[in-house]
C-alpha atoms as a PDB file:
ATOM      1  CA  UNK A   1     -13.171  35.541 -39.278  1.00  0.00           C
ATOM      2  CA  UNK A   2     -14.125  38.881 -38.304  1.00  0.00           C
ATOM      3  CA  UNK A   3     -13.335  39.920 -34.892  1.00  0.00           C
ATOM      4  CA  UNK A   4     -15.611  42.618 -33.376  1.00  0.00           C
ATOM      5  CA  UNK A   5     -13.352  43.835 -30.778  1.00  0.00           C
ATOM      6  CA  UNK A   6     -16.039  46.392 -29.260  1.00  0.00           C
ATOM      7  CA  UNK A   7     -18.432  43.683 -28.632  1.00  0.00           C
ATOM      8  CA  UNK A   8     -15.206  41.671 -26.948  1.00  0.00           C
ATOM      9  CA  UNK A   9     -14.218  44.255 -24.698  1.00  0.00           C
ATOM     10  CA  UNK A  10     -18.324  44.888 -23.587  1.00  0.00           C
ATOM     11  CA  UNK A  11     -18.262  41.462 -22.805  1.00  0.00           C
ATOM     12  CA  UNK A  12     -15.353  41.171 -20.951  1.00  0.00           C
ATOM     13  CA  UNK A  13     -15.816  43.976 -18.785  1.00  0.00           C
ATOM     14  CA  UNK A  14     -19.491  42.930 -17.554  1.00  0.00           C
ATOM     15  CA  UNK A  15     -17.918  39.397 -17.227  1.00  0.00           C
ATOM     16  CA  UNK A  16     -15.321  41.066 -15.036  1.00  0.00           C
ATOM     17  CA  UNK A  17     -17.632  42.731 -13.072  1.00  0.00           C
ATOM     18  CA  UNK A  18     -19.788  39.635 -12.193  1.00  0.00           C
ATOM     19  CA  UNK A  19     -16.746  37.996 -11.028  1.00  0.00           C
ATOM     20  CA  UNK A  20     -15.504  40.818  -9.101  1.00  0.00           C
ATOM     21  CA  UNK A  21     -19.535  40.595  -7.278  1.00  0.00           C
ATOM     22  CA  UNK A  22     -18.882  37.101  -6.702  1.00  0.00           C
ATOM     23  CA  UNK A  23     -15.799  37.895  -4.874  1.00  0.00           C
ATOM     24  CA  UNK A  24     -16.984  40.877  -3.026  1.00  0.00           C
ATOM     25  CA  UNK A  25     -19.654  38.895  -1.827  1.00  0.00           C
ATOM     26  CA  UNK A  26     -22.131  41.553  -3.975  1.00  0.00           C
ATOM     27  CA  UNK A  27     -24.850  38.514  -4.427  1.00  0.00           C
ATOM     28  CA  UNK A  28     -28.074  40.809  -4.180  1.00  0.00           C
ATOM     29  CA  UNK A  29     -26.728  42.944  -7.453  1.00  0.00           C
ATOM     30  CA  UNK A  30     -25.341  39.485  -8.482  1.00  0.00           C
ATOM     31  CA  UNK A  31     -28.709  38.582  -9.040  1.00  0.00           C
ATOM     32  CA  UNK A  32     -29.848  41.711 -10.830  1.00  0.00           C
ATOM     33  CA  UNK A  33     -27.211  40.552 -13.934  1.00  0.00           C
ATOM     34  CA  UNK A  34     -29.579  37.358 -14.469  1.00  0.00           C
ATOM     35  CA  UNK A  35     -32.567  37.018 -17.028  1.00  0.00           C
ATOM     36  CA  UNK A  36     -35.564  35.606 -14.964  1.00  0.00           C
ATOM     37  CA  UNK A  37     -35.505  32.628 -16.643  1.00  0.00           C
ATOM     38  CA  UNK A  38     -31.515  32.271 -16.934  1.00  0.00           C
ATOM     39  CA  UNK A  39     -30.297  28.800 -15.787  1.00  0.00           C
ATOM     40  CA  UNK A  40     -26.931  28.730 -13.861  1.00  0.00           C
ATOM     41  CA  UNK A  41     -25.473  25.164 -14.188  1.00  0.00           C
ATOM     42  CA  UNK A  42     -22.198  23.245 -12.898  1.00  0.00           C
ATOM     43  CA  UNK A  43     -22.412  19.952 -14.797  1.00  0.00           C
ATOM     44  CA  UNK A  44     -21.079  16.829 -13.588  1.00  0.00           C
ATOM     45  CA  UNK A  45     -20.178  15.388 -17.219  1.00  0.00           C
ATOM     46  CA  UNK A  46     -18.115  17.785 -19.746  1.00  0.00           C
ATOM     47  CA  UNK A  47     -19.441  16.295 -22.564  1.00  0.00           C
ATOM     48  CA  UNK A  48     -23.088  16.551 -21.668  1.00  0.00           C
ATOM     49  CA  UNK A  49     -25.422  19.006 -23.626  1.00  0.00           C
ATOM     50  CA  UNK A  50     -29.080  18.148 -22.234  1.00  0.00           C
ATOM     51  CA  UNK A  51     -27.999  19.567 -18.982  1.00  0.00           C
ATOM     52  CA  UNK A  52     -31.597  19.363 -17.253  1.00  0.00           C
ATOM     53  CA  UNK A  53     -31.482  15.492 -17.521  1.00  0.00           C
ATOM     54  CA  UNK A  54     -27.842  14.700 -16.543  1.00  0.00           C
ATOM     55  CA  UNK A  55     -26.092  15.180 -13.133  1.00  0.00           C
ATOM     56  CA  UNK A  56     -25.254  18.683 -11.738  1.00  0.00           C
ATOM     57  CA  UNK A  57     -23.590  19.885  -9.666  1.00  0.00           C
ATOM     58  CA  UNK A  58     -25.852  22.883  -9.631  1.00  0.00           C
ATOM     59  CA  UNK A  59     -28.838  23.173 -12.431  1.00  0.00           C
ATOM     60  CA  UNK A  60     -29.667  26.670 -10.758  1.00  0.00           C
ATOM     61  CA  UNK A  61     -33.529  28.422 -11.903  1.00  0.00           C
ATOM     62  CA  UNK A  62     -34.456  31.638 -10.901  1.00  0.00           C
ATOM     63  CA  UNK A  63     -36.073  30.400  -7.670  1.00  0.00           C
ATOM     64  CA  UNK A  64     -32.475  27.954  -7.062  1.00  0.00           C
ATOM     65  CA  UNK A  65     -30.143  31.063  -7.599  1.00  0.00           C
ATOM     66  CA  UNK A  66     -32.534  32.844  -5.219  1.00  0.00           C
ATOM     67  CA  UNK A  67     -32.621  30.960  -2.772  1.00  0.00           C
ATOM     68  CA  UNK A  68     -28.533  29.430  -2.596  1.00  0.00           C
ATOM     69  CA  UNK A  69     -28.330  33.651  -2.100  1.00  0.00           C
ATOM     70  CA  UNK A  70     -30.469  33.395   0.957  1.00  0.00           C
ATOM     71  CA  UNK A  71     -28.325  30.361   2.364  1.00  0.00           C
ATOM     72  CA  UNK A  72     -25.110  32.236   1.447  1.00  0.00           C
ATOM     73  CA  UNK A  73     -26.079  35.033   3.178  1.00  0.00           C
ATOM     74  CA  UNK A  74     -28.500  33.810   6.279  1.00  0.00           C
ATOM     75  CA  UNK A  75     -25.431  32.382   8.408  1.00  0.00           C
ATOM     76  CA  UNK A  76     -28.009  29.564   9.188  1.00  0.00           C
ATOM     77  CA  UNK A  77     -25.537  27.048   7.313  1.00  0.00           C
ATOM     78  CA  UNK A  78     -22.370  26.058   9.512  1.00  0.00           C
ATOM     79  CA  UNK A  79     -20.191  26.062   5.632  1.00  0.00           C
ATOM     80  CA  UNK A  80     -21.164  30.158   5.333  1.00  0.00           C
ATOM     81  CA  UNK A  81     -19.450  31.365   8.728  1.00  0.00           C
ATOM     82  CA  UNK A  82     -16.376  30.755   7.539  1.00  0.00           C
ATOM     83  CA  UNK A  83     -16.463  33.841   5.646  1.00  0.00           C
ATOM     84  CA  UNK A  84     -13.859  32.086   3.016  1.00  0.00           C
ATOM     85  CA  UNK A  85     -11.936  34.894   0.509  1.00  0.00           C
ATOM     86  CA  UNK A  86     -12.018  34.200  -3.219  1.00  0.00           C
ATOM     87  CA  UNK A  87     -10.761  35.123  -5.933  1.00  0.00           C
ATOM     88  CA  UNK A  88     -11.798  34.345  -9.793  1.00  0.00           C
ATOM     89  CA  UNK A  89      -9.488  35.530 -12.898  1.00  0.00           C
ATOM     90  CA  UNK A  90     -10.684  34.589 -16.266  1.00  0.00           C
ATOM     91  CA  UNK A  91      -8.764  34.747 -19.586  1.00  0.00           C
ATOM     92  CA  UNK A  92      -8.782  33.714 -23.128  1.00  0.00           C
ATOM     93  CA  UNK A  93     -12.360  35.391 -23.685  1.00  0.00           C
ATOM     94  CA  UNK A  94     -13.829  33.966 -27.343  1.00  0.00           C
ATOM     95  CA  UNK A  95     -17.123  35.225 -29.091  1.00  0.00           C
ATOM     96  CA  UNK A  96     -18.655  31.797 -30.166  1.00  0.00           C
ATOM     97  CA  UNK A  97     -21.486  33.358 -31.955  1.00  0.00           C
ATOM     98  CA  UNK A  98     -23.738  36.633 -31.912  1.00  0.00           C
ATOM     99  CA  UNK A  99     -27.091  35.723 -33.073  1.00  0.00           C
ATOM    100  CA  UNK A 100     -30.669  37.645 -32.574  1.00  0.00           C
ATOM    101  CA  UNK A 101     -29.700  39.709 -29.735  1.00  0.00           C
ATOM    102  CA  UNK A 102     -27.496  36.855 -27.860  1.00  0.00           C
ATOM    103  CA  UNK A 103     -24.044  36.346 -27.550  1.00  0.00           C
ATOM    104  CA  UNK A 104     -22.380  33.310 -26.660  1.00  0.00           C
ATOM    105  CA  UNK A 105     -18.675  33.646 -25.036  1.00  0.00           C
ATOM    106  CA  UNK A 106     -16.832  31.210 -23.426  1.00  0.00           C
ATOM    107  CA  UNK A 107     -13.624  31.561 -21.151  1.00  0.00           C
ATOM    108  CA  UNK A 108     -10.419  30.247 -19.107  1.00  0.00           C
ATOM    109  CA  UNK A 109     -11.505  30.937 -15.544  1.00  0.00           C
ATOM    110  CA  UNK A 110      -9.749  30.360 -11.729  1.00  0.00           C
ATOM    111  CA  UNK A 111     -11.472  30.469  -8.859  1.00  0.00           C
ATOM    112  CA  UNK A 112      -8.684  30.621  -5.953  1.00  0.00           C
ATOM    113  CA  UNK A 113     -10.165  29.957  -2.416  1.00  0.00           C
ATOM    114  CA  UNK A 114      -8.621  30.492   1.038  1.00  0.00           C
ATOM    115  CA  UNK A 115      -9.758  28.880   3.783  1.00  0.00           C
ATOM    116  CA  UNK A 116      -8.484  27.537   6.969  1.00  0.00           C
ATOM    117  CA  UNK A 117      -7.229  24.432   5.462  1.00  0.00           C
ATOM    118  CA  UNK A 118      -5.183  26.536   3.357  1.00  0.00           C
ATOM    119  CA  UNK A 119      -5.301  27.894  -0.765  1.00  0.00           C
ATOM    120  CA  UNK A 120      -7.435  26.071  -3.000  1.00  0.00           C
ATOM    121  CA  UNK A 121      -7.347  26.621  -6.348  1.00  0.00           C
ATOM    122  CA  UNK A 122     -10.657  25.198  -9.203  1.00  0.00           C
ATOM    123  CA  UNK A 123      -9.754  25.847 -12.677  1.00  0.00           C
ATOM    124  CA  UNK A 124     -12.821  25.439 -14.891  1.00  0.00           C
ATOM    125  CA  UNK A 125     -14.294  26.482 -18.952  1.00  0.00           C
ATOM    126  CA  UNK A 126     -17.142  29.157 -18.582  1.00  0.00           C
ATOM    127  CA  UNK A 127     -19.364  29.554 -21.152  1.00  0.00           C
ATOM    128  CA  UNK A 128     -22.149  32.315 -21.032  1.00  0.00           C
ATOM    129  CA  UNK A 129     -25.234  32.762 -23.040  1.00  0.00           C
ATOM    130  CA  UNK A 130     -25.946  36.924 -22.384  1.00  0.00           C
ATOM    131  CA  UNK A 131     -28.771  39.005 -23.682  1.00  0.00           C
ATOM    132  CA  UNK A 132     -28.474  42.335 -24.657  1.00  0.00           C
ATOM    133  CA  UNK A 133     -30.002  44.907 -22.281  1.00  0.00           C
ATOM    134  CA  UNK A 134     -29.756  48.341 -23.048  1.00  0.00           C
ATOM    135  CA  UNK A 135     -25.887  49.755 -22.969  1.00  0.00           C
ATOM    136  CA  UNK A 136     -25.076  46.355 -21.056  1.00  0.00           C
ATOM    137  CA  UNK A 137     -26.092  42.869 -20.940  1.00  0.00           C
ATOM    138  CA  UNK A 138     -27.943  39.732 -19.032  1.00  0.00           C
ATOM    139  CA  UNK A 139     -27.017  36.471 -18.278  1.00  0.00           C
ATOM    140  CA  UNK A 140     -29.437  33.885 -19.989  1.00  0.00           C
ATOM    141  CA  UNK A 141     -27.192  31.049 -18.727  1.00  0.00           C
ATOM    142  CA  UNK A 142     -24.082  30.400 -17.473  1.00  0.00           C
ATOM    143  CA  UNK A 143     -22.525  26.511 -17.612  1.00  0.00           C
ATOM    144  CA  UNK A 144     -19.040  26.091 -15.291  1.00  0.00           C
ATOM    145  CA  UNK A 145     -17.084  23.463 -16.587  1.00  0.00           C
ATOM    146  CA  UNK A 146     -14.721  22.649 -13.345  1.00  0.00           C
ATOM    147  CA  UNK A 147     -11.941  20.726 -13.971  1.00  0.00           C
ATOM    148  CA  UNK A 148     -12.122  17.065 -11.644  1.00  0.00           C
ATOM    149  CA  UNK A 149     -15.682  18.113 -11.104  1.00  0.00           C
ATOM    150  CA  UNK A 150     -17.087  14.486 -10.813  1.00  0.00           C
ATOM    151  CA  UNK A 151     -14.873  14.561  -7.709  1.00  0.00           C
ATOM    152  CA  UNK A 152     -16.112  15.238  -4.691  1.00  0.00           C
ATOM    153  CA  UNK A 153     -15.817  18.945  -4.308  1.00  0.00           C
ATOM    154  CA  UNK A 154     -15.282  19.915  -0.709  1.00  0.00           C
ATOM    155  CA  UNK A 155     -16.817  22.712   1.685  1.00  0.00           C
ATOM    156  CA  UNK A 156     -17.761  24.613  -1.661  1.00  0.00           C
ATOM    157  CA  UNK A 157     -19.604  27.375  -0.253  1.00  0.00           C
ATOM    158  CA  UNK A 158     -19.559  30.158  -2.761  1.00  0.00           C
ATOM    159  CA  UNK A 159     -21.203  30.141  -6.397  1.00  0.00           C
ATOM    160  CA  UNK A 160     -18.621  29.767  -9.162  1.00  0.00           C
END
């Protein structure tokens, strides 16, 4: 195997930079990084595949992302005045495939929340279908994995 490290370290920095949005509360330019027809999906079950007919936590359209954004940001929702701080790491970045113009990576990733009930931490498997776009990319989909996510998952306010 053949490891194109150029492609890697593209990847990994606009993956970094989406997670660093996330965290900085960014979700306007957040949604800029998305294809129109890009699907953003938290599944229930880790061994699904057919995503649209299983149960999600989030099975997120362009219209879905849009408007989560607008309830994020309206302070109409009593869970978004909390104003929570995250912060997301990710690791172990792996180039499944690179085929007609997309590229498939998936990754470790942390999402560490603080809130007044004290530091939660949701570890999770990221995997992201981008599109190339010019010097950069777009996200065509992005499925989060989280680890104990059939369990109820508490006061999550924020997008993974």
């Amino acid at each position: 195997m053949k490891l194109d490290t150029q492609l890697l370290a593209d990847v990994t920095a606009f993956l970094n930079i989406e997670a660093d949005m996330l965290d900085n509360k960014e979700y306007l330019q957040w949604l800029d990084l998305w294809l129109e027809s890009g699907l953003y999906i938290v599944p229930v079950e880790h061994n699904a595949t057919d995503y649209a007919n299983t149960l999600n936590v989030a099975y997120d359209d362009d219209e879905m992302r849009k408007l989560r954004i607008e309830r994020l940001t309206s302070g109409d929702a009593i869970s978004t005045q909390l104003g929570e701080k995250t912060v997301r790491t990710m690791s172990r970045f792996r180039i499944l495939d690179d085929i007609d113009g997309f590229v498939r990576v998936r990754c470790a990733y942390s999402l560490y929340e603080n809130n007044k009930n004290g530091l939660r931490i949701y570890p999770a498997n990221l995997q992201f279908k981008l599109v190339r776009d010019g010097g950069s990319f777009k996200i065509a989909e992005k499925i989060v994995k989280v680890m104990k996510s059939s369990e109820h998952l508490t006061t999550v306010n924020y997008l993974f």
